[in-house]
C-alpha atoms as a PDB file:
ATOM      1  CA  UNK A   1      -7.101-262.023 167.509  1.00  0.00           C
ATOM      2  CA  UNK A   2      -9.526-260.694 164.703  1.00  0.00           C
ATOM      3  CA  UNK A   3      -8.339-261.452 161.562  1.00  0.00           C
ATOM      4  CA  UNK A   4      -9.565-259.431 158.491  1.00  0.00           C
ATOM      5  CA  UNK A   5     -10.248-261.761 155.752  1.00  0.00           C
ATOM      6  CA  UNK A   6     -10.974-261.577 151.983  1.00  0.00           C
ATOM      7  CA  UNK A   7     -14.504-262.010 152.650  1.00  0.00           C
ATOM      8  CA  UNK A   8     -14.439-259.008 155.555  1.00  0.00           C
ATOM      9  CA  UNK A   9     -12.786-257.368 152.814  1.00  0.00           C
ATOM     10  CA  UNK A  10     -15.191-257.637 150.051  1.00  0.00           C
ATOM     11  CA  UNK A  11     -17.741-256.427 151.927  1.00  0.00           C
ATOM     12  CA  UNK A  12     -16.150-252.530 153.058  1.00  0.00           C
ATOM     13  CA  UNK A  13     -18.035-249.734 150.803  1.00  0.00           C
ATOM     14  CA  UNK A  14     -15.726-248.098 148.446  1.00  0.00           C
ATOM     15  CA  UNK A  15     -14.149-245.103 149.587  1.00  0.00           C
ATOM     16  CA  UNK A  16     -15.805-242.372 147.218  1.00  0.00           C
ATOM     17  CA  UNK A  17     -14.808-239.014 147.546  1.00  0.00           C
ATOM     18  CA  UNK A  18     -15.833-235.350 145.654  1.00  0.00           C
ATOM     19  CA  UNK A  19     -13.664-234.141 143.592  1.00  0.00           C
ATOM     20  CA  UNK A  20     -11.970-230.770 145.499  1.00  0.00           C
ATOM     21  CA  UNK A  21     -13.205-228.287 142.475  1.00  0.00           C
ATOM     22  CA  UNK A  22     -16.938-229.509 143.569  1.00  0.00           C
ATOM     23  CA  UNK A  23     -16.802-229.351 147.464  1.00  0.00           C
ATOM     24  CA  UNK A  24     -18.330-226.864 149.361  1.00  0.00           C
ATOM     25  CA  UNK A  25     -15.951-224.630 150.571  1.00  0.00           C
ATOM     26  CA  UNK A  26     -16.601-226.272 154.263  1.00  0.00           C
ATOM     27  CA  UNK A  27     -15.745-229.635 153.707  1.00  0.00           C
ATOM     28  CA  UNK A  28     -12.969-231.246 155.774  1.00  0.00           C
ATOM     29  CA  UNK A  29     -11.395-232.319 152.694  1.00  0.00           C
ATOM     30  CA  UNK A  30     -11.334-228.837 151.028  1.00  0.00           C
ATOM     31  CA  UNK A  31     -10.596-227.029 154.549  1.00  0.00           C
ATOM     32  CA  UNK A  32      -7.614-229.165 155.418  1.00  0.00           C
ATOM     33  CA  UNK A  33      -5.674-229.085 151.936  1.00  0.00           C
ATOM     34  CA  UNK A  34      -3.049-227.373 153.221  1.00  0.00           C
ATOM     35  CA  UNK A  35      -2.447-229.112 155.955  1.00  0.00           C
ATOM     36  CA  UNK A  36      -2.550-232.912 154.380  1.00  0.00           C
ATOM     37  CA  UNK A  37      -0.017-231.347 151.705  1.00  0.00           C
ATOM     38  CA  UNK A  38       2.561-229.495 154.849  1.00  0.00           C
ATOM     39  CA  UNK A  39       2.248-233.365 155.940  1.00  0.00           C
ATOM     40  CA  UNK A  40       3.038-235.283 152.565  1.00  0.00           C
ATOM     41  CA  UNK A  41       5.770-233.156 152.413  1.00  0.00           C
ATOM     42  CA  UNK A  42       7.481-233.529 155.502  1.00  0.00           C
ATOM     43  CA  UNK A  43       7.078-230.053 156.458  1.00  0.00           C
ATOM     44  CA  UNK A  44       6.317-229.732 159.942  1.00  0.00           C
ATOM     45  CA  UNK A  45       6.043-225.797 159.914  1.00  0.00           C
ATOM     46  CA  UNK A  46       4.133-225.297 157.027  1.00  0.00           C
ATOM     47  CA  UNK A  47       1.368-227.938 158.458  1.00  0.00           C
ATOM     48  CA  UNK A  48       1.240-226.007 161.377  1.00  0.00           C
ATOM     49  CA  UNK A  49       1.386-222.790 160.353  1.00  0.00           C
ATOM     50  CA  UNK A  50      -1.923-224.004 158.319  1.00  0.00           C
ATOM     51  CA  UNK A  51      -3.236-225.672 160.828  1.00  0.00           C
ATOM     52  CA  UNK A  52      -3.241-222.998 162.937  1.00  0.00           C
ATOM     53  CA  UNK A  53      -4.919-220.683 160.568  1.00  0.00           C
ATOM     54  CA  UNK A  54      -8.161-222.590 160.137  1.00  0.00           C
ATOM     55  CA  UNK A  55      -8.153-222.864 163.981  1.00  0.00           C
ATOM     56  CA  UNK A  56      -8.460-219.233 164.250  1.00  0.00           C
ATOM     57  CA  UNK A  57     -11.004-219.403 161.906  1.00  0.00           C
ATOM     58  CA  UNK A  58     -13.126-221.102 163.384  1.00  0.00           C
ATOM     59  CA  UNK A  59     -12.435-219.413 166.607  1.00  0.00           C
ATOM     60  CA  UNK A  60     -13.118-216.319 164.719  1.00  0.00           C
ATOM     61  CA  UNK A  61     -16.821-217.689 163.300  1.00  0.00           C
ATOM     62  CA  UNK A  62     -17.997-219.232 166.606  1.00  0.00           C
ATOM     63  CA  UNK A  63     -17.237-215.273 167.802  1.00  0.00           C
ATOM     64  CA  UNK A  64     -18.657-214.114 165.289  1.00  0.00           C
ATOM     65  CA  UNK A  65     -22.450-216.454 165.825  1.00  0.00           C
ATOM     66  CA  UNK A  66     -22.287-215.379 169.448  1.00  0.00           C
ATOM     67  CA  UNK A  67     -21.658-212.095 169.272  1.00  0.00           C
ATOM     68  CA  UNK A  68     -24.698-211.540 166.577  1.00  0.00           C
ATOM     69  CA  UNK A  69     -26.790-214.086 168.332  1.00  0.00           C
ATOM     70  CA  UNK A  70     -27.011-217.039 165.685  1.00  0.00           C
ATOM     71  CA  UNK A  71     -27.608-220.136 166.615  1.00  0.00           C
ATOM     72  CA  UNK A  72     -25.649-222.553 164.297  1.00  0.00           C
ATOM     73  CA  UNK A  73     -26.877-226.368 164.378  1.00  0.00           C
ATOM     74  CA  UNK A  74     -24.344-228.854 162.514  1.00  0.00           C
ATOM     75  CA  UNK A  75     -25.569-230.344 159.169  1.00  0.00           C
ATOM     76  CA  UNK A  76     -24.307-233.590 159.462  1.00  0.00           C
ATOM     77  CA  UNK A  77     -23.335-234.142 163.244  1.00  0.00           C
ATOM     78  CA  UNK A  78     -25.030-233.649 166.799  1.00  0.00           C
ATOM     79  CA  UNK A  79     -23.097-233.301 169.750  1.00  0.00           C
ATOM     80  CA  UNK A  80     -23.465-236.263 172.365  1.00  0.00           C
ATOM     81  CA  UNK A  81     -24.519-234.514 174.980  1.00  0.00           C
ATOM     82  CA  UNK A  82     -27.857-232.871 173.055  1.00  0.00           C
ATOM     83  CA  UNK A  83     -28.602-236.798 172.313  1.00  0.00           C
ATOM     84  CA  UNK A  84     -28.668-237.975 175.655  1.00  0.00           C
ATOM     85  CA  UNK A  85     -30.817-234.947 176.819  1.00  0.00           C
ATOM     86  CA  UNK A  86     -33.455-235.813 174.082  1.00  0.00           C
ATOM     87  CA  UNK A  87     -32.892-239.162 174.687  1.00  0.00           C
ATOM     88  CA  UNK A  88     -33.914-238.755 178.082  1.00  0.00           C
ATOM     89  CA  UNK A  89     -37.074-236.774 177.559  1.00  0.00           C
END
């Protein structure tokens, strides 16, 4: 079995994160507040309550690009799929 040793260890980048109060008001972090908060505290409900909120949100936006025709290409992130059909150009 792989064993993760001190060395192994060493080597991992530090996690670094934004501080909330300068994220962009789409970052996962930012977006799913709520929800990581419902969850600390135990409260089932509440996490999906939010949960289900920025669900419908984005829903609501991916409605809201078809409907007026925009094409929206992810900043960070391409979808599988789109590689392998460049891929195989």
């Amino acid at each position: 079995m792989w064993e993760v040793t001190e060395k192994i260890k060493a080597s991992r980048l530090k996690r670094f994160t934004i501080p909330l109060d300068e994220q962009r008001p789409s970052e996962s972090e930012k977006l799913w507040i709520k929800v990581s908060e419902a969850i600390i505290n135990e409260d089932q409900d509440a996490a999906t309550v939010e949960k289900t909120i920025l669900e419908e949100k984005q829903r609501n936006d991916v409605k809201e690009r078809h409907t007026h025709k925009i094409n929206w290409i992810p900043r960070f992130f391409t979808s599988v799929i789109h590689v392998q059909r460049v891929l195989s150009i």
